[in-house]
PDB file of N, CA and C in Angstrom:
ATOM      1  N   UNK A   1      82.047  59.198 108.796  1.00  0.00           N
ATOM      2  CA  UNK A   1      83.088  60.009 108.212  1.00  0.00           C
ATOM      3  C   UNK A   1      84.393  59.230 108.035  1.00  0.00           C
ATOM      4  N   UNK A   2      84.572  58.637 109.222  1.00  0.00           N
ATOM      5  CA  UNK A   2      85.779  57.358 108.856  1.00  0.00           C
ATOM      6  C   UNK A   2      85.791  56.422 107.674  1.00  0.00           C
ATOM      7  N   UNK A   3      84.433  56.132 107.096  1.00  0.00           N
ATOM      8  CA  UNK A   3      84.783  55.696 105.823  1.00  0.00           C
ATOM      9  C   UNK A   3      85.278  56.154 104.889  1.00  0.00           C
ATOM     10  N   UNK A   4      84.009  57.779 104.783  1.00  0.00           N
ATOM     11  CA  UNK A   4      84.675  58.658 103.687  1.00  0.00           C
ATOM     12  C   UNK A   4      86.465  58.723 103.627  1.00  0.00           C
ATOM     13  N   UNK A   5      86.823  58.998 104.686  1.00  0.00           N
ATOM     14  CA  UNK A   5      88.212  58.792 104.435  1.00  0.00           C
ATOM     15  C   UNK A   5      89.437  58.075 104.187  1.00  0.00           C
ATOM     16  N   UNK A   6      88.662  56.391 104.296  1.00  0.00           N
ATOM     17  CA  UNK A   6      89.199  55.673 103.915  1.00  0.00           C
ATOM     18  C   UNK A   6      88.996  55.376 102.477  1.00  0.00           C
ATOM     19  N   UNK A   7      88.074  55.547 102.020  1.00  0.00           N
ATOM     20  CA  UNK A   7      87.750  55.803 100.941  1.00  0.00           C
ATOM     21  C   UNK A   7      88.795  56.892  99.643  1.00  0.00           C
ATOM     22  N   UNK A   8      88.688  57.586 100.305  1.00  0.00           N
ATOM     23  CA  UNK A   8      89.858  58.874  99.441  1.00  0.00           C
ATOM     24  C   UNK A   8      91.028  58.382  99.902  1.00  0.00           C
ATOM     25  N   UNK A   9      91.746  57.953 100.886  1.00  0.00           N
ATOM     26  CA  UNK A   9      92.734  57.325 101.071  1.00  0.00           C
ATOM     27  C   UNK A   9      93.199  56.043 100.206  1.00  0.00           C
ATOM     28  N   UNK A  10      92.105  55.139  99.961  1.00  0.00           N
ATOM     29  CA  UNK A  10      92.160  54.223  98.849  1.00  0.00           C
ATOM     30  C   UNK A  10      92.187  54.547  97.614  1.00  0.00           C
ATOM     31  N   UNK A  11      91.612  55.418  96.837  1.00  0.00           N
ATOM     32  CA  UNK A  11      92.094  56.339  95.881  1.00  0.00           C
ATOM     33  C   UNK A  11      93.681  57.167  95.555  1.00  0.00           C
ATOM     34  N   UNK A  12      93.152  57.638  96.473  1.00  0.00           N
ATOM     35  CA  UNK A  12      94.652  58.427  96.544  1.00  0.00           C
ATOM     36  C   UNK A  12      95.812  57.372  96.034  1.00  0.00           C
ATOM     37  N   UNK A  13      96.176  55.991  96.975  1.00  0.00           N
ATOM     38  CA  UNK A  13      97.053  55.134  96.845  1.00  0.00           C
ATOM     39  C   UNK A  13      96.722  54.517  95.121  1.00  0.00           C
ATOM     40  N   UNK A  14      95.037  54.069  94.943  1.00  0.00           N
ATOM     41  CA  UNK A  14      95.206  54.120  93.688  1.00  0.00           C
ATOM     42  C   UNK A  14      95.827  54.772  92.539  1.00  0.00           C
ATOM     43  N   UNK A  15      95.634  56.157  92.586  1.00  0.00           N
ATOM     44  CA  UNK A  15      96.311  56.567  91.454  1.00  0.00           C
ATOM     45  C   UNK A  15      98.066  56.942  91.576  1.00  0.00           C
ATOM     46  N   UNK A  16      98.433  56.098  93.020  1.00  0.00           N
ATOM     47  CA  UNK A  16      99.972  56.332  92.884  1.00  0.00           C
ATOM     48  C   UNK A  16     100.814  55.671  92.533  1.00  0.00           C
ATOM     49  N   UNK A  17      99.888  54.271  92.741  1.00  0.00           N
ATOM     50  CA  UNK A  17     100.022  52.482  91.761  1.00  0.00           C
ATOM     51  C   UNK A  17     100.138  53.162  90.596  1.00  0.00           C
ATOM     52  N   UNK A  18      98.821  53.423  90.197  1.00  0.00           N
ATOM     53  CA  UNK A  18      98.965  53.781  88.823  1.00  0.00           C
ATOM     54  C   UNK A  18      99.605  54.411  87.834  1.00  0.00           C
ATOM     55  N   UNK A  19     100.282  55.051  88.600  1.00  0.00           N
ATOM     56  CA  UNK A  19     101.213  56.319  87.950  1.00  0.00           C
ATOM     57  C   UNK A  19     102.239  55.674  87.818  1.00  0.00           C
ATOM     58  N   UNK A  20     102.404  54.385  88.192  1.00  0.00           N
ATOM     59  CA  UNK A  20     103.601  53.649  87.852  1.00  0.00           C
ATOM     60  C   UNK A  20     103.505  52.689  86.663  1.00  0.00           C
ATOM     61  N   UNK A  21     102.296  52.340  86.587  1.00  0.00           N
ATOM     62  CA  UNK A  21     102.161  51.715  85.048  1.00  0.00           C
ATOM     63  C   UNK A  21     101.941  52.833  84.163  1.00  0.00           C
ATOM     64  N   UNK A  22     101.980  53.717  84.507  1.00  0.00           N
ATOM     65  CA  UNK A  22     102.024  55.068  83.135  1.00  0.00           C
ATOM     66  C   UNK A  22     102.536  55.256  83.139  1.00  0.00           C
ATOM     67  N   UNK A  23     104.137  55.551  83.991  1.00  0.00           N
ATOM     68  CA  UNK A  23     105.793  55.750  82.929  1.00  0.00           C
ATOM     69  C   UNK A  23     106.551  54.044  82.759  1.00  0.00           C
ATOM     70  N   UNK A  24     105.780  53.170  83.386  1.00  0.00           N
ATOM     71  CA  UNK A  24     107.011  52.231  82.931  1.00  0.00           C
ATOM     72  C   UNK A  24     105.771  51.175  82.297  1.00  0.00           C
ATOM     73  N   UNK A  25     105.121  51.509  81.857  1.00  0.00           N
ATOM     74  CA  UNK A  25     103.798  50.276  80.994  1.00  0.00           C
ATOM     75  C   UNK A  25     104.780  49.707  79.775  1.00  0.00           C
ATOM     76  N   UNK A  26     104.062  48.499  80.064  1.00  0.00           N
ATOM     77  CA  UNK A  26     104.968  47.545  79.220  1.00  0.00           C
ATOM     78  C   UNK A  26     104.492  47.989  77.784  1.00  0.00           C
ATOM     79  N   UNK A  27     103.135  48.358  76.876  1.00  0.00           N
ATOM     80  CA  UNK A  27     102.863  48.961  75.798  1.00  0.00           C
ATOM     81  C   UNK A  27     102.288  50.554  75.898  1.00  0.00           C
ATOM     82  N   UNK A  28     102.060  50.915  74.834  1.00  0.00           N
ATOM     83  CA  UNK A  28     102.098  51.982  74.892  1.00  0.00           C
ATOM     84  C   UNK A  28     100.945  52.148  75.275  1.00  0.00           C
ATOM     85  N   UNK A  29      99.394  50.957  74.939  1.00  0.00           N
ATOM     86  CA  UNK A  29      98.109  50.880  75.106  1.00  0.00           C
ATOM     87  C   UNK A  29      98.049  50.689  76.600  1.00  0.00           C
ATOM     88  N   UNK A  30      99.159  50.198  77.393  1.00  0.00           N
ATOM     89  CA  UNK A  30      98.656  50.020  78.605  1.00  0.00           C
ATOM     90  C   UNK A  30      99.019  51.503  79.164  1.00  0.00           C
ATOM     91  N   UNK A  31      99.912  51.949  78.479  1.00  0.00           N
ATOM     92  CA  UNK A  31     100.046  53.264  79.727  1.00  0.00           C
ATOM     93  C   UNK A  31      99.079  54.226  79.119  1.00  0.00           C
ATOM     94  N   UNK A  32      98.588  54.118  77.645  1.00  0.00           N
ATOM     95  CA  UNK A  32      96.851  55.306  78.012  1.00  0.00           C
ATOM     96  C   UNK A  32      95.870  54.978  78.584  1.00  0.00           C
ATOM     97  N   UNK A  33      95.967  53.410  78.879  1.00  0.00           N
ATOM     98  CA  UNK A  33      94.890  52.969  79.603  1.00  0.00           C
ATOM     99  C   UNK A  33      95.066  53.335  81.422  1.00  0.00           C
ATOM    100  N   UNK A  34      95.938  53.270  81.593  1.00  0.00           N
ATOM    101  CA  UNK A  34      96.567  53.773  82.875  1.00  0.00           C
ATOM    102  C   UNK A  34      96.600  55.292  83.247  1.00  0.00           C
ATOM    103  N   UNK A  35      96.300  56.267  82.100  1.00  0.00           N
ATOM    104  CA  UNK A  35      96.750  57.261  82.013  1.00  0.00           C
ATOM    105  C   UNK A  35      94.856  57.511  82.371  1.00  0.00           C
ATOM    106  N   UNK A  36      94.421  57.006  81.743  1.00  0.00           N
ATOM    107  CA  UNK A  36      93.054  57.300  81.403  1.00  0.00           C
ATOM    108  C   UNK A  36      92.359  56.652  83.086  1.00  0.00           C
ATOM    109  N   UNK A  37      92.609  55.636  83.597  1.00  0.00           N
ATOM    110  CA  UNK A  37      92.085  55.423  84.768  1.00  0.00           C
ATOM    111  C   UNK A  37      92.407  56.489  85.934  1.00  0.00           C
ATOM    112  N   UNK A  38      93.607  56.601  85.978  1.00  0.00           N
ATOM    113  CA  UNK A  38      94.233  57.940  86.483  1.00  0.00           C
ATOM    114  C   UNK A  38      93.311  59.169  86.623  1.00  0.00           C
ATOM    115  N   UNK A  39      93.121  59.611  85.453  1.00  0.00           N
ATOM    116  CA  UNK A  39      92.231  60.633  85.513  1.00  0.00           C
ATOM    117  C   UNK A  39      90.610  60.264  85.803  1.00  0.00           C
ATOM    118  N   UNK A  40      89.939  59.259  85.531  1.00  0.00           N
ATOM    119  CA  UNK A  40      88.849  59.156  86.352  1.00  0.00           C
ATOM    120  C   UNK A  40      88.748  58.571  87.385  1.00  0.00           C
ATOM    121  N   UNK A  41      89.997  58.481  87.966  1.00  0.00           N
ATOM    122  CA  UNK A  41      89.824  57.707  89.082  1.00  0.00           C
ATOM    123  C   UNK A  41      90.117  59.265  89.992  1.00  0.00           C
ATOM    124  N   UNK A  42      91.102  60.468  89.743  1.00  0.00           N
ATOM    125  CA  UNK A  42      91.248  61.424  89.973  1.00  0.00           C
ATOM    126  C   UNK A  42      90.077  62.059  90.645  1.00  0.00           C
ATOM    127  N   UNK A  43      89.056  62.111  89.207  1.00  0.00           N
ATOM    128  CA  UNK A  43      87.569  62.326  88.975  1.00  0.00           C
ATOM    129  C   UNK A  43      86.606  62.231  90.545  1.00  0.00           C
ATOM    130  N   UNK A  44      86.860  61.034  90.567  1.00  0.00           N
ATOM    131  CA  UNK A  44      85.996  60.455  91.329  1.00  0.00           C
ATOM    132  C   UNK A  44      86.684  60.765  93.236  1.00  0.00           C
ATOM    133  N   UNK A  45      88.077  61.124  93.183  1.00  0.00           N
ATOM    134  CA  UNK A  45      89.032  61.563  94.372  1.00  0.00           C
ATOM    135  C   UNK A  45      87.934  63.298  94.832  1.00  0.00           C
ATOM    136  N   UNK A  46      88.177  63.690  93.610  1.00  0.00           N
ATOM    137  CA  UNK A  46      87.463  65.131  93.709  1.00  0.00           C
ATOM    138  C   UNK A  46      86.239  65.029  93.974  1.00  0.00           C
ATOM    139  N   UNK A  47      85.576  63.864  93.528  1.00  0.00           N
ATOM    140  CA  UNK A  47      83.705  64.097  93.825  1.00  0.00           C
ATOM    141  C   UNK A  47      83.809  63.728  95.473  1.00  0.00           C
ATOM    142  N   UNK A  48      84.334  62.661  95.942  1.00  0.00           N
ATOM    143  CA  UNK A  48      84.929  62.393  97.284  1.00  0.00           C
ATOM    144  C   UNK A  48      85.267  63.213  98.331  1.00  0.00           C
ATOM    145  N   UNK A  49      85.849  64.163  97.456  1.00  0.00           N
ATOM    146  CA  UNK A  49      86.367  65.333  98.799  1.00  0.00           C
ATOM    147  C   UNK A  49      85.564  66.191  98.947  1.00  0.00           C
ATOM    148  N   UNK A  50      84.775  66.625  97.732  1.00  0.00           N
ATOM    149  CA  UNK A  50      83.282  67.400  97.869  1.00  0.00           C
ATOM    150  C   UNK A  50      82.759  67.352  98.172  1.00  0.00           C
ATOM    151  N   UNK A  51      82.459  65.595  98.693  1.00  0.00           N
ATOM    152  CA  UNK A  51      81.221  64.961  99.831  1.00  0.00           C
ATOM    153  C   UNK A  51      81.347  65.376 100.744  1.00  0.00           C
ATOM    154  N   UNK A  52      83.005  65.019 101.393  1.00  0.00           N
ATOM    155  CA  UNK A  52      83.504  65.205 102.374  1.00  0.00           C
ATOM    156  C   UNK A  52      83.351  66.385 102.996  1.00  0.00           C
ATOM    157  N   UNK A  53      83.951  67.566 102.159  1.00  0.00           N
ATOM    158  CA  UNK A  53      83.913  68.848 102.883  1.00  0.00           C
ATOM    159  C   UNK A  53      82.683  69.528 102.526  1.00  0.00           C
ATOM    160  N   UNK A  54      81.580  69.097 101.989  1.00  0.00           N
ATOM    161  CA  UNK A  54      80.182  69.434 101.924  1.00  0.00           C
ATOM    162  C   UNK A  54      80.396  70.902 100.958  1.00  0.00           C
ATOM    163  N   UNK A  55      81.104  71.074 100.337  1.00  0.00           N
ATOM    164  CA  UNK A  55      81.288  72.036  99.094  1.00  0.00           C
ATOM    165  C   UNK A  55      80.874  71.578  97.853  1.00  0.00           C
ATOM    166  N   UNK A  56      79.612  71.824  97.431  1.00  0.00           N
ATOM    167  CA  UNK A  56      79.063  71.436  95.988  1.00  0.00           C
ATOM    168  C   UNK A  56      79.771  72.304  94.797  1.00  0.00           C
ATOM    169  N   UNK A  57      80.147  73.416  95.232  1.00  0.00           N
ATOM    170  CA  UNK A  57      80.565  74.636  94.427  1.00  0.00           C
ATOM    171  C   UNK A  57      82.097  73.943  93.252  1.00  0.00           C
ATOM    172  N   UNK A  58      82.460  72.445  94.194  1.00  0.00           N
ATOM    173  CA  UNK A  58      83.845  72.230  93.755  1.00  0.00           C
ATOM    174  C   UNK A  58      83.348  70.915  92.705  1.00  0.00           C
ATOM    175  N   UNK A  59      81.682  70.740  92.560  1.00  0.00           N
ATOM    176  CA  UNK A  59      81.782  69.765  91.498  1.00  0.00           C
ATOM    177  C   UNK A  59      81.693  70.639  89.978  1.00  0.00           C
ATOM    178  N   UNK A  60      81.372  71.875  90.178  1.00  0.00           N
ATOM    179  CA  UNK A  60      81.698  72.736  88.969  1.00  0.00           C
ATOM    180  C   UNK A  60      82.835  72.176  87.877  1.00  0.00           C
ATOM    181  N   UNK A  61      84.106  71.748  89.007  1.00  0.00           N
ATOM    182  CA  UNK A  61      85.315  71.470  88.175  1.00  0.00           C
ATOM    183  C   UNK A  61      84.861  70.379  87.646  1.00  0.00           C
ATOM    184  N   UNK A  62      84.354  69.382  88.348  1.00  0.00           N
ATOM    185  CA  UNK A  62      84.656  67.855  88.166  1.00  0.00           C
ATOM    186  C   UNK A  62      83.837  67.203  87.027  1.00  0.00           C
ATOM    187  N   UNK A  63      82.939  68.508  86.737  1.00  0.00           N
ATOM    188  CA  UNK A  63      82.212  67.924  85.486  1.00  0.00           C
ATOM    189  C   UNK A  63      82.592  68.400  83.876  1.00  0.00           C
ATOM    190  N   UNK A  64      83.031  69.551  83.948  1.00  0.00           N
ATOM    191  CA  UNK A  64      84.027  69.846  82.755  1.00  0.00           C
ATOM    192  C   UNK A  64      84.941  69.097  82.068  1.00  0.00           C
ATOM    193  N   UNK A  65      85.673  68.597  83.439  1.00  0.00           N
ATOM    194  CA  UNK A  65      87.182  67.693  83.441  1.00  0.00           C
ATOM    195  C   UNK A  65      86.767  66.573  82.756  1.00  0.00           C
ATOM    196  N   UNK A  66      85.618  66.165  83.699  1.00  0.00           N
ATOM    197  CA  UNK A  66      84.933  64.319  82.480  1.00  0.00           C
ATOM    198  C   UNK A  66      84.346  64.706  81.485  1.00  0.00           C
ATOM    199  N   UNK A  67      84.061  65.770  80.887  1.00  0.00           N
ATOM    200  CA  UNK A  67      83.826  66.047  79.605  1.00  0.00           C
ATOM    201  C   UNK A  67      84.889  65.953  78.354  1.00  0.00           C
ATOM    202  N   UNK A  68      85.757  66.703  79.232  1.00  0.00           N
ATOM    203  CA  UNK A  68      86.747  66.907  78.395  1.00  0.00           C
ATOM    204  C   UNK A  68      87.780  65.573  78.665  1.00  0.00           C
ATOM    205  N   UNK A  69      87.932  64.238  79.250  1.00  0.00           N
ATOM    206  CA  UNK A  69      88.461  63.738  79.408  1.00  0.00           C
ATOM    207  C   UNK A  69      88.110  62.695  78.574  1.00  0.00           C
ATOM    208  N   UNK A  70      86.740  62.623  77.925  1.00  0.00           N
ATOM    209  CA  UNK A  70      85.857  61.590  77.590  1.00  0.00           C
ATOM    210  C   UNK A  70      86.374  62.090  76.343  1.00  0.00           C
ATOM    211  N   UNK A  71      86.120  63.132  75.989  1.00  0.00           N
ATOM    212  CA  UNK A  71      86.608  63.670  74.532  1.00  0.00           C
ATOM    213  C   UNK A  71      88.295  63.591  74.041  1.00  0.00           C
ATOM    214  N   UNK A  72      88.987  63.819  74.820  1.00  0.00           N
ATOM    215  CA  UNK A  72      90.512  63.527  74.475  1.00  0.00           C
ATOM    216  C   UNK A  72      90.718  61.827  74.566  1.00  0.00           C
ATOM    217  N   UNK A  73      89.920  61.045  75.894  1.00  0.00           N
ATOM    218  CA  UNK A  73      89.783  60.023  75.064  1.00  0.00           C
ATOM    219  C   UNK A  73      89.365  58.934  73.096  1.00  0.00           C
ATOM    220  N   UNK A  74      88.840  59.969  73.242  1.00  0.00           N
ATOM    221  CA  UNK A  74      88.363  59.569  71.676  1.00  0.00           C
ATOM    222  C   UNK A  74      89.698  59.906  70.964  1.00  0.00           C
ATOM    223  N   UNK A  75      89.902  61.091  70.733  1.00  0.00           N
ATOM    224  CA  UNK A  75      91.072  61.483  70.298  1.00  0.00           C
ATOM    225  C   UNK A  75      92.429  60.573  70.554  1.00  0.00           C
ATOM    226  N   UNK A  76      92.618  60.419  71.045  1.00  0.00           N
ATOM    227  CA  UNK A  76      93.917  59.641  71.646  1.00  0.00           C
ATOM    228  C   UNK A  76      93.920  57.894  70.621  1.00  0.00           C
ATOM    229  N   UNK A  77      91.965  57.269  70.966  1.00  0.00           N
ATOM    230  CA  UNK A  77      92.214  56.020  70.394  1.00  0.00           C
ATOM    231  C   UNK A  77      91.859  56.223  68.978  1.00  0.00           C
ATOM    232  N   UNK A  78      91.707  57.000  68.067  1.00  0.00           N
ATOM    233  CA  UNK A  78      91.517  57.298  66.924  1.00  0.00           C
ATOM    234  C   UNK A  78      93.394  57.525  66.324  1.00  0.00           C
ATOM    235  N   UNK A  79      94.040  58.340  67.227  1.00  0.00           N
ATOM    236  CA  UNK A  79      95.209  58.620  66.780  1.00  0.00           C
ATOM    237  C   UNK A  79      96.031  56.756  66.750  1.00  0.00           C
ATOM    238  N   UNK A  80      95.558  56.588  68.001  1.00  0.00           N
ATOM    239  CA  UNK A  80      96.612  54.937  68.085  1.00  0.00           C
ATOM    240  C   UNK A  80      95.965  54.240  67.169  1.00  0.00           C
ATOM    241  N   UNK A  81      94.677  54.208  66.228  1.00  0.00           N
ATOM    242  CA  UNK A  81      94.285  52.977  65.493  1.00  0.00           C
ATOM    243  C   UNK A  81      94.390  53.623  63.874  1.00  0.00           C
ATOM    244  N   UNK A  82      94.592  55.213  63.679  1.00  0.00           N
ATOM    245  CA  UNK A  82      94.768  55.445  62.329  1.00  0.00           C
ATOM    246  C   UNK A  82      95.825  56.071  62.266  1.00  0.00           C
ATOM    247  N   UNK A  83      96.705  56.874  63.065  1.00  0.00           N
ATOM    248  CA  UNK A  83      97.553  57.375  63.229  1.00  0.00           C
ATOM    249  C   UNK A  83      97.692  58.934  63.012  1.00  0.00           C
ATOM    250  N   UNK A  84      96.876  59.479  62.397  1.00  0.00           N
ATOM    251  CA  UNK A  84      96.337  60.818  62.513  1.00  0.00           C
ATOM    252  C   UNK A  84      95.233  61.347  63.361  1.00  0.00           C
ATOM    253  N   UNK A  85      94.943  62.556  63.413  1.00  0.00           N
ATOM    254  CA  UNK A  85      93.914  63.612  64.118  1.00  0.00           C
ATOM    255  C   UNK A  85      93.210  64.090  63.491  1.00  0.00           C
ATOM    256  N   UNK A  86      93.087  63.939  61.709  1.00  0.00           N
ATOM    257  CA  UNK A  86      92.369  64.667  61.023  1.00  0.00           C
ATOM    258  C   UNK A  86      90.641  64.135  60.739  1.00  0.00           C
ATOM    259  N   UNK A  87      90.085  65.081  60.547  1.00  0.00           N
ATOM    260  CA  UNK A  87      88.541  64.574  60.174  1.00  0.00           C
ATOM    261  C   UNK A  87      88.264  63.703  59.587  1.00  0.00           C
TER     262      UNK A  87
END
């Protein structure tokens, strides 16, 4: 169990690094890329704590979220390489 928690503890600190190259990223590509690790690194905080506290009921969330995270990804690098959202 001491790992598990070092484990989410290493996370945790990950995405607080990170949150610092997403308001002060030197381009704009590094802070969606930052923005985007963030959230699956988030991802993966939540599958972690589900292990942890032996609640399966809480990966319900965690699989929606990477659905929909995978998909606003697309969106996002379509907008930075054509500059619109349209079909």
């Amino acid at each position: 169990m001491e790992l598990m928690l070092a484990l989410i503890l290493v996370y945790a600190i990950a995405i607080l690094l990170l949150s610092v190259v997403a308001f002060r990223g030197p381009t704009i590509g590094d802070q969606v890329l930052a923005i985007d690790v963030i959230t699956y690194a988030s991802l993966v905080l939540m599958t972690l704590i589900t292990i942890y506290l032996k609640q399966p009921l809480l990966m319900t969330v965690v699989i929606p979220l990477a659905l929909w995270v995978y998909a606003l990804d697309i969106y996002i690098a379509k907008y930075l390489e054509r500059g619109d959202l349209g079909a």
